[in-house]
Protein backbone atom coordinates (compact mmCIF):
# COMPACT_ATOMS: atom_id res chain seq x y z
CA UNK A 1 -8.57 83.14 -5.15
CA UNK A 2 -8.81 82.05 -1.38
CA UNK A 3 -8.40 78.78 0.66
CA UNK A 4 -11.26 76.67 1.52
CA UNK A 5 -13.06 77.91 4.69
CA UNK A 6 -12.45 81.21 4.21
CA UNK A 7 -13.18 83.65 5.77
CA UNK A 8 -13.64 81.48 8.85
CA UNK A 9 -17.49 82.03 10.21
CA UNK A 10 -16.94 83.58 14.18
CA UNK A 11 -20.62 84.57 14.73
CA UNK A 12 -21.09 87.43 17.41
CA UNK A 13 -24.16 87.09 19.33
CA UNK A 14 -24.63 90.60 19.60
CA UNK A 15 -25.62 91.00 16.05
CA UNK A 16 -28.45 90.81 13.79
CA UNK A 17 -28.99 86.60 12.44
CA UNK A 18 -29.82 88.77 8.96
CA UNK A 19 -29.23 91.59 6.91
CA UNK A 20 -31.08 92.65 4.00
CA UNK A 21 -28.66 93.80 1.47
CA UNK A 22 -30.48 97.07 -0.50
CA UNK A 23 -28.09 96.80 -3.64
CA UNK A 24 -28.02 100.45 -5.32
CA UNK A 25 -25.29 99.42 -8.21
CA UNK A 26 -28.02 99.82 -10.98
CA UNK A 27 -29.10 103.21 -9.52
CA UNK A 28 -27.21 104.81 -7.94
CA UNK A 29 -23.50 103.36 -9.10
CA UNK A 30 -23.93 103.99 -12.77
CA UNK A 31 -25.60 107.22 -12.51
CA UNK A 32 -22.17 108.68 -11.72
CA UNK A 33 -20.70 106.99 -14.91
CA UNK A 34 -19.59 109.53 -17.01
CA UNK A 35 -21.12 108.01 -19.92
CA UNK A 36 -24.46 106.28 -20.22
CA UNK A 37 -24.19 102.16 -20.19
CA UNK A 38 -26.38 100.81 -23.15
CA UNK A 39 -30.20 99.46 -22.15
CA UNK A 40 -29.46 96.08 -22.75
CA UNK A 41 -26.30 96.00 -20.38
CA UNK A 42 -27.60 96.81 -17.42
CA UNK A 43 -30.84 94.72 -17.36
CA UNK A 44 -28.13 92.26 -17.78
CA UNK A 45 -26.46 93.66 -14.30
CA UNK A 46 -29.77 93.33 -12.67
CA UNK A 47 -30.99 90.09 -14.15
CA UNK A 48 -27.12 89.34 -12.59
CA UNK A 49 -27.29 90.52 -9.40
CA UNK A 50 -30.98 89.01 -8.53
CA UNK A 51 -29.69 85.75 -9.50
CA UNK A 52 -26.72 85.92 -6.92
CA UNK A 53 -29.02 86.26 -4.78
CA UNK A 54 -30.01 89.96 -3.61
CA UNK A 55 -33.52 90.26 -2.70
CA UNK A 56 -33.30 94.53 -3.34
CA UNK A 57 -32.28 95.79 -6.32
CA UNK A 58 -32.80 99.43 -6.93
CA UNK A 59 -33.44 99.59 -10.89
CA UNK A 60 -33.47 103.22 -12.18
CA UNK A 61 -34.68 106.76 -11.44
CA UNK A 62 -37.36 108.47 -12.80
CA UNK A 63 -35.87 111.63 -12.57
CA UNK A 64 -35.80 114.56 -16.13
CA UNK A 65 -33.10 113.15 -18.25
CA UNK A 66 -31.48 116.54 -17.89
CA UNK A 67 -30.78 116.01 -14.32
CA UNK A 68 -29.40 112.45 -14.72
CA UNK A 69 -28.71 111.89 -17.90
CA UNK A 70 -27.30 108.13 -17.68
CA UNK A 71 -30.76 106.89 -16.15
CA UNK A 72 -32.91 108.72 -19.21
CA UNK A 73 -33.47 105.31 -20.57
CA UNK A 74 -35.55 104.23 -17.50
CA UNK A 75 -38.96 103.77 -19.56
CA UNK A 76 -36.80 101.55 -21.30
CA UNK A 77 -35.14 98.88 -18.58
CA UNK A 78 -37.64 98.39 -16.13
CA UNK A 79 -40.30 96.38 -18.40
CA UNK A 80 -36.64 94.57 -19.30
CA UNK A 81 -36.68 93.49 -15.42
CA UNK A 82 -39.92 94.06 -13.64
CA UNK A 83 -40.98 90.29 -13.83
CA UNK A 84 -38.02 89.16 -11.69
CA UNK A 85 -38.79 88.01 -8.35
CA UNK A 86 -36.90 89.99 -6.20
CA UNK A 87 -38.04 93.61 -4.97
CA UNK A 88 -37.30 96.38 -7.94
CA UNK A 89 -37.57 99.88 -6.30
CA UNK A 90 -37.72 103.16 -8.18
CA UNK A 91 -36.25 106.74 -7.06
CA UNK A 92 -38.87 109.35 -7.89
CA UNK A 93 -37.99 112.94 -7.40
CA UNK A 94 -41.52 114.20 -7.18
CA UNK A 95 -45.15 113.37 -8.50
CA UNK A 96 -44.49 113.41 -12.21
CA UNK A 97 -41.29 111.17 -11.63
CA UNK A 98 -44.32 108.87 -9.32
CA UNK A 99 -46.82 108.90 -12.46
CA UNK A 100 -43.80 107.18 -15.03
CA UNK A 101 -43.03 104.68 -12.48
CA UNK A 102 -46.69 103.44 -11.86
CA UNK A 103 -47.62 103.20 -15.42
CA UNK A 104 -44.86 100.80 -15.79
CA UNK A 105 -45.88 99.41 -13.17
CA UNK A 106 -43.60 99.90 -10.33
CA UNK A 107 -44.30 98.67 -6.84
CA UNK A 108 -41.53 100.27 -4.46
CA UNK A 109 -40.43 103.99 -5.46
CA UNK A 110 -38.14 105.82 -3.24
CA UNK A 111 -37.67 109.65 -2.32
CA UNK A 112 -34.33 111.84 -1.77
CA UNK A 113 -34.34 114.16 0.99
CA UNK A 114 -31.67 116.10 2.51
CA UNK A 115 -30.10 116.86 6.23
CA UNK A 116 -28.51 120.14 5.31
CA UNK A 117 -29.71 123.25 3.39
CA UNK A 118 -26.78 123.61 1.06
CA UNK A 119 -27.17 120.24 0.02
CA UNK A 120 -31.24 120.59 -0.35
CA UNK A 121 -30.32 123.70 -2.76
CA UNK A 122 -27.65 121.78 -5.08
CA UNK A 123 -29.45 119.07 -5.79
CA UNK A 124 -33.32 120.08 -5.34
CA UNK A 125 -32.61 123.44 -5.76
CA UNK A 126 -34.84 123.91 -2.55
CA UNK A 127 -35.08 124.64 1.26
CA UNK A 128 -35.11 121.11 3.14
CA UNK A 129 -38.52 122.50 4.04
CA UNK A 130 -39.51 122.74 0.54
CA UNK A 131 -38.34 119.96 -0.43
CA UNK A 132 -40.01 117.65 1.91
CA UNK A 133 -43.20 119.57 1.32
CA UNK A 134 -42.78 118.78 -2.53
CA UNK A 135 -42.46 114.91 -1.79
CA UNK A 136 -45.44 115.02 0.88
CA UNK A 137 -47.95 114.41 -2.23
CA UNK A 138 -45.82 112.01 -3.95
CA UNK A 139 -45.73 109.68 -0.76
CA UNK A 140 -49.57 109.94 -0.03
CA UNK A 141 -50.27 109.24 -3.68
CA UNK A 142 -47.49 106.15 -3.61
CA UNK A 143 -49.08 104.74 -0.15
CA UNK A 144 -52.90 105.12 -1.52
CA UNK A 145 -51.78 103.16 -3.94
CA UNK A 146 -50.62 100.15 -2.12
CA UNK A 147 -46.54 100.99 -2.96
CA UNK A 148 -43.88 100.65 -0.08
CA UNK A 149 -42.02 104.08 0.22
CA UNK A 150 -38.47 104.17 1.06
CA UNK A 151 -37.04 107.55 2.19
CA UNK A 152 -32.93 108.41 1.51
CA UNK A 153 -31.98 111.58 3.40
CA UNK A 154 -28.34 112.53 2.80
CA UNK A 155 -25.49 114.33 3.86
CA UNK A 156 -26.31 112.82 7.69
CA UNK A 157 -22.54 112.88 8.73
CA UNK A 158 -21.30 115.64 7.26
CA UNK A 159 -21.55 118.48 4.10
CA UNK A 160 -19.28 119.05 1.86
CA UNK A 161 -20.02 122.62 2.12
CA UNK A 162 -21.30 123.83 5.60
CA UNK A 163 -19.10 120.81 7.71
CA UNK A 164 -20.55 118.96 10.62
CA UNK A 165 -24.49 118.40 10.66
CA UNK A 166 -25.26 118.69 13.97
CA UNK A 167 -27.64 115.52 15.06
CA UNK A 168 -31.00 117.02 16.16
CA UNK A 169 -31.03 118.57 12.40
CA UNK A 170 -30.71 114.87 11.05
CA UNK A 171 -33.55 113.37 13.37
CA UNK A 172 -35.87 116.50 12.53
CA UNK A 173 -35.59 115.83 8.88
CA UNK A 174 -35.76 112.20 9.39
CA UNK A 175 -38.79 112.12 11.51
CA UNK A 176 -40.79 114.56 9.14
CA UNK A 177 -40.01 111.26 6.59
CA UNK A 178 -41.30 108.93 8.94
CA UNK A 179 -44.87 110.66 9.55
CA UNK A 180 -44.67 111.18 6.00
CA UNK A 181 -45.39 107.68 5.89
CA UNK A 182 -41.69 106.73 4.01
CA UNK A 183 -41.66 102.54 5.16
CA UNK A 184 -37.85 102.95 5.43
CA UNK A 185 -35.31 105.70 5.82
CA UNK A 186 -32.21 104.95 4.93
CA UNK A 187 -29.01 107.33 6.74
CA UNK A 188 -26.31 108.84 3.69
CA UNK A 189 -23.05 109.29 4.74
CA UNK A 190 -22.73 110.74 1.61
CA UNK A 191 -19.06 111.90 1.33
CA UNK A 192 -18.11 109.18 3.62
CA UNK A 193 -17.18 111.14 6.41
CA UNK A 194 -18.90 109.48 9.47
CA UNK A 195 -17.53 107.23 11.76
CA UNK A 196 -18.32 104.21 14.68
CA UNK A 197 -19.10 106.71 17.32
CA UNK A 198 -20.91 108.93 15.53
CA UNK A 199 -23.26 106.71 13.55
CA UNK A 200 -23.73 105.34 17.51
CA UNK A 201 -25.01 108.60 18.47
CA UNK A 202 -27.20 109.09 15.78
CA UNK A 203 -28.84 106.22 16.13
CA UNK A 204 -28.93 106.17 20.03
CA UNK A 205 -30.56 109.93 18.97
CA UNK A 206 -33.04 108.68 16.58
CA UNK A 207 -34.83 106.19 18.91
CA UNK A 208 -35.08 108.19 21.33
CA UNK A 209 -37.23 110.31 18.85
CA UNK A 210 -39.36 107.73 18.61
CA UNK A 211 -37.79 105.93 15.05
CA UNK A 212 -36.81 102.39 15.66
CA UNK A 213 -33.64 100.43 14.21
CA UNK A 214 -36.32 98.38 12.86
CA UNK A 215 -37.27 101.03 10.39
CA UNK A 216 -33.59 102.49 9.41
CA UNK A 217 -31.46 101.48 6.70
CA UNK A 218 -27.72 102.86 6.65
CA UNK A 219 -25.98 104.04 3.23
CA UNK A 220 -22.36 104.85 3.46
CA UNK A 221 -19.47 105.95 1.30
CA UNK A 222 -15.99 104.65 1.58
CA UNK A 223 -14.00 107.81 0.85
CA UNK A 224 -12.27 107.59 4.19
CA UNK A 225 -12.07 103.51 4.53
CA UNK A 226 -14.40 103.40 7.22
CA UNK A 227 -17.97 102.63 5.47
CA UNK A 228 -17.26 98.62 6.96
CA UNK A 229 -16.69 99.95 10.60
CA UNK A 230 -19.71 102.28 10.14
CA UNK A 231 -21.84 99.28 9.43
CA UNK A 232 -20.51 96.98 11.98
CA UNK A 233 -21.57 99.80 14.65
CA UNK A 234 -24.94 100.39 12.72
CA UNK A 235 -25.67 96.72 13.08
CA UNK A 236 -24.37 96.32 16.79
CA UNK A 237 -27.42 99.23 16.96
CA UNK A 238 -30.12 96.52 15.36
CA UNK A 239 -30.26 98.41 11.73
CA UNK A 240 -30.52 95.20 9.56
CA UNK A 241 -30.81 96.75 6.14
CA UNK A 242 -27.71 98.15 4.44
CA UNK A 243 -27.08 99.84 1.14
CA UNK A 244 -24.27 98.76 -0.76
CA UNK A 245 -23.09 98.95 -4.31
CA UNK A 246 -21.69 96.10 -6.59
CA UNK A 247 -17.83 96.17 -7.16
CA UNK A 248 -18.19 99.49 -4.94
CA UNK A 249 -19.81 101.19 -8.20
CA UNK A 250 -20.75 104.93 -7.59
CA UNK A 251 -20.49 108.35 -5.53
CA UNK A 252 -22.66 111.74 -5.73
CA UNK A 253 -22.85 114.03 -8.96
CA UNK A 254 -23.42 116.77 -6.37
CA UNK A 255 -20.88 115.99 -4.10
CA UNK A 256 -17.39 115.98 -5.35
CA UNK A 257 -15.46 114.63 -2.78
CA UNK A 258 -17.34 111.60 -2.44
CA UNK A 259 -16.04 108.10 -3.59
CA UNK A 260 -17.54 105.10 -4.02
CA UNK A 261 -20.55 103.25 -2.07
CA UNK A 262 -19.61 100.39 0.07
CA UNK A 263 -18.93 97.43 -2.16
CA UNK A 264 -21.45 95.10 -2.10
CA UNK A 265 -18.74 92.31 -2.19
CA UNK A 266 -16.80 93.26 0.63
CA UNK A 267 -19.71 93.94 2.63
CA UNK A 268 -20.90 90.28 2.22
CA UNK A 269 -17.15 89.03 2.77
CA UNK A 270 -17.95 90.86 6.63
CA UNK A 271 -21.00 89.35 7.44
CA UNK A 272 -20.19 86.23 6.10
CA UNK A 273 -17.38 85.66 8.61
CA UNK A 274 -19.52 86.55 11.50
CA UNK A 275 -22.44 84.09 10.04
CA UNK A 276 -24.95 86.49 9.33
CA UNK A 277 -27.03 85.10 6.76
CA UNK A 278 -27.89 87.32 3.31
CA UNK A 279 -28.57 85.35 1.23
CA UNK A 280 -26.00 86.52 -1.30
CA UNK A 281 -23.76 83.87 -3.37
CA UNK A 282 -20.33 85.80 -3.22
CA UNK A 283 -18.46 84.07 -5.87
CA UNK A 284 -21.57 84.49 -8.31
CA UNK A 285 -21.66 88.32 -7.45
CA UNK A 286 -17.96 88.85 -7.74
CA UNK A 287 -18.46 87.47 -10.97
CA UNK A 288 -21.05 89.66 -11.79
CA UNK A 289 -18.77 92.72 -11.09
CA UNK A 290 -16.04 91.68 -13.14
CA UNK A 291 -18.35 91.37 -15.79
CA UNK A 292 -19.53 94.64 -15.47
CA UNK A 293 -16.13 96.20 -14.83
CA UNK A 294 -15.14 94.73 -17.92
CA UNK A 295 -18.11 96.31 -19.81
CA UNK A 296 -17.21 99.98 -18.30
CA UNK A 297 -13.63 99.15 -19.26
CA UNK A 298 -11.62 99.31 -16.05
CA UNK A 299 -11.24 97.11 -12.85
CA UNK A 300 -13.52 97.16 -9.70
CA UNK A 301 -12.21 99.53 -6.97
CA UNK A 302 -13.78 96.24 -4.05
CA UNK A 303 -11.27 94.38 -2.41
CA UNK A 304 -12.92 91.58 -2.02
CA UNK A 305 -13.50 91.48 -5.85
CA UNK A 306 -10.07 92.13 -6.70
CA UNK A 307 -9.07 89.37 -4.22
CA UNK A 308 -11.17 86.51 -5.40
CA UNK A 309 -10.68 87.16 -9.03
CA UNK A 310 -7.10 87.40 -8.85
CA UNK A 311 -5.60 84.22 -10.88
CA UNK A 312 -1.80 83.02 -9.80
């Protein structure tokens, strides 16, 4: 529970008026769940989290069951939530993933790319080459027919198993997305490894290759406390889309090491107190993640949710 006023609004005029929250809890939190949450529960989550306000809610994944088993029931939820009006996108791991998501009528679908070659092999089983040759069809069939693409490339900071990713491998990989014709690319720190400076330089790096702020969403992990920082210095840079999880819900099945996503709460607690507008109700979100906390049977690792639910 916390005072009145709270936090106090300080705008900086350096930043962004707005962010567009891109909430990933549905997705890409509980497809790390060791066990699969029942249908019914999380169209709940997402009827939930559209009515506190998030315009973006990623829904499911169309990927085999065998790969993600916790998101095999995705034939299932989205006709549960495809009416709402907010924006519902799909990830789609290559065309046959693209064909289940427009016969349920799907209008945003998403594709995962990688930065690094080790990562490419554990979780594509393919060369970053390869792999972005395998989603080249899948993004000309999703454009032709009148879907927004988003593009997620991870491992941008750093690899669990080769290190440091040098920069000029990240723009390559991230450019061959853009003239793809991906609408969005969003930048994974996926094992939370980046910080301030370097998320500078790789977006001071990035438009000088010619891709814009305007067209970059940021994604990062919170394994070493510093996905908040990383976001402040992404927005100083004019990104004004960030991923973020509900009740910081989620990591990587293929990397290890990584914790949780950014909480969703904690990120709107930030950019609340410096009066950037998101539309977001933060007391009926944090409400929403205690509820589903208390339906995977443990408390939310966000702050901010722990903070504001906490009775005297």
């Amino acid at each position: 529970m916390t005072a009145a006023g709270l936090p106090m609004v300080v705008p900086d005029p350096a930043l962004p008026a707005r962010v567009r929250i891109h909430e990933v809890g549905a997705r890409d939190g509980l497809q790390n769940e060791k066990g699969a949450v029942p249908t019914d529960v999380k169209a709940e989550f997402i009827r939930r989290l559209a009515a506190a306000g998030l315009s973006t809610v990623e829904a499911t994944s169309f990927v085999h069951p065998e790969w993600v088993p916790q998101l095999a029931d995705a034939e299932d939820l989205f006709p549960l939530v495809r009416d709402l009006p907010v924006r519902l996108p799909v990830l789609v791991p290559n065309e046959r993933g693209l064909d289940r998501a427009l016969a349920l009528g799907a209008r945003e679908v998403a594709v995962f790319a990688s930065a690094t070659e080790s990562f490419a092999k554990a979780n594509l089983n393919r060369t970053v080459d390869e792999a972005l040759a395998m989603f080249a069809p899948t993004v000309t069939r999703a454009i032709e027919a009148g879907l927004k693409v988003r593009g997620y490339l991870s491992m941008c900071f750093g690899d669990p198993w080769e290190g440091a990713v040098p920069i000029e491998q990240v723009v390559r990989v991230t450019k061959a997305l853009a003239e793809m014709g991906c609408d969005e690319l969003s930048l994974g720190d996926t094992i939370g490894v980046a910080t301030p400076g370097h998320v500078q330089a790789l977006l001071t790096a990035l438009h000088e290759a010619g891709v814009p702020a305007s067209r970059l969403a940021v994604h990062f992990h919170d394994t070493y406390g510093q996905a908040l920082s990383n976001t402040l210095a992404a927005l100083r840079h004019g990104v004004t889309t960030v991923d973020a999880s509900a009740g910081g819900l989620g990591g990587c099945p293929y990397a290890k090491s990584a914790t949780g996503n950014l909480a969703t709460e904690d990120l709107v607690w930030m950019l609340d107190g410096l009066g950037i507008e998101t539309g977001v109700d933060l007391a009926a979100l944090t409400a929403t993640s205690v509820w589903m906390a208390e339906q995977l049977g443990r408390p939310s690792p966000s702050r901010t949710v722990r903070a504001l639910s906490h009775k005297e």
